[in-house]
Protein backbone atom coordinates (compact mmCIF):
# COMPACT_ATOMS: atom_id res chain seq x y z
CA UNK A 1 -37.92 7.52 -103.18
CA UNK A 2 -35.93 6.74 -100.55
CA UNK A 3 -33.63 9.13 -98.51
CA UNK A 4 -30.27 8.09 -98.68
CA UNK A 5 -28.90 10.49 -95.49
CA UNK A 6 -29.50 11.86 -92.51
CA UNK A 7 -27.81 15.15 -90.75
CA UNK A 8 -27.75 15.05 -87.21
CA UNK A 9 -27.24 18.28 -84.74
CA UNK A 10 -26.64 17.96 -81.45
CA UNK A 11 -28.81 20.41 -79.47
CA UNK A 12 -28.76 19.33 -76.14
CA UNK A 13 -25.47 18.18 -73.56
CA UNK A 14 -24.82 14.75 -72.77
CA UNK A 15 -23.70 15.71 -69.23
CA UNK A 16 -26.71 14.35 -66.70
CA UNK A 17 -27.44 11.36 -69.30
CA UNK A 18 -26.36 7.83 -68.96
CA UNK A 19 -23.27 5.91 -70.47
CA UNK A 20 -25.21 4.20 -73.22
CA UNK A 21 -27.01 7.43 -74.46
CA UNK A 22 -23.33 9.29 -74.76
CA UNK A 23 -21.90 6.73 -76.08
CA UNK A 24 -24.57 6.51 -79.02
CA UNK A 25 -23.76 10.24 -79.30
CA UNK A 26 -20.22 9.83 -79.91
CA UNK A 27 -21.24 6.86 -82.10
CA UNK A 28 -23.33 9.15 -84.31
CA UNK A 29 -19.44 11.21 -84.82
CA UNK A 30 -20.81 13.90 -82.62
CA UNK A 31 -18.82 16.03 -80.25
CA UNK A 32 -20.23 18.79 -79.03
CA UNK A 33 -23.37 21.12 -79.08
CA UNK A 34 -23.93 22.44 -82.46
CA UNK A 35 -21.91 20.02 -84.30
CA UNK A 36 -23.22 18.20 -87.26
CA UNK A 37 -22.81 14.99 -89.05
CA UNK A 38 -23.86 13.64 -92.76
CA UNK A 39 -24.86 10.32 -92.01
CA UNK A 40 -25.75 7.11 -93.89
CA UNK A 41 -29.33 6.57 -93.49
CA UNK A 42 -29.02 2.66 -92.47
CA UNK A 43 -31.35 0.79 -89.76
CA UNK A 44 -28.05 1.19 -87.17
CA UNK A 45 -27.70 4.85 -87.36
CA UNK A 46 -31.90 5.50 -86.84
CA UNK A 47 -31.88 2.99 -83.86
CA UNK A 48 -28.73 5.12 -82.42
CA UNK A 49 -30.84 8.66 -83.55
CA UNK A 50 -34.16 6.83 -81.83
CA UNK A 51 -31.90 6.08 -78.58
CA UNK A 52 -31.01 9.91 -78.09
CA UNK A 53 -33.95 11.92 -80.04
CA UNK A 54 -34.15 14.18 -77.15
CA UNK A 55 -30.57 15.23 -77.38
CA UNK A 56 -30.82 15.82 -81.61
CA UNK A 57 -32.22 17.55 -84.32
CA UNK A 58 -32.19 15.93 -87.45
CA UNK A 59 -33.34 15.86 -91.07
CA UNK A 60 -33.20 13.71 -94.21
CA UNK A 61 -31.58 14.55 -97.36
C-alpha cells in the first residue's frame, strides 16, 4: 500500500545554506524551526525533501 503523505519538520536553520536549498524549504510551506507540514506524497515534493534531507525530519503517513 502506498503512503499517500508525508510530514515534514524542519530541524535545522536555513541561514549558512544556499538560495536553492531555502527556497525548496519555503517550497515545502516551511517557515521556521519546528514547524511542520502535511504534505502530498508526489515525485515533486520527495525531490524537494531529497534536496534538503539534512535540514528535515520526516515521516510517511
Amino acid at each position: 500500500m502506498a503512503h499517500k503523505t508525508i510530514t515534514v519538520k524542519l530541524k535545522k536553520s536555513t541561514i549558512g545554506h544556499n538560495e536553492r536549498q531555502k527556497a525548496n524549504v519555503r517550497g515545502l510551506g516551511l517557515r521556521r524551526i519546528g514547524h511542520e507540514k502535511t504534505l502530498e506524497n508526489t515525485p515533486a515534493v520527495r525531490g524537494m525533501i531529497k534536496k534538503v534531507i539534512h535540514l528535515l525530519d520526516f515521516r510517511y503517513e
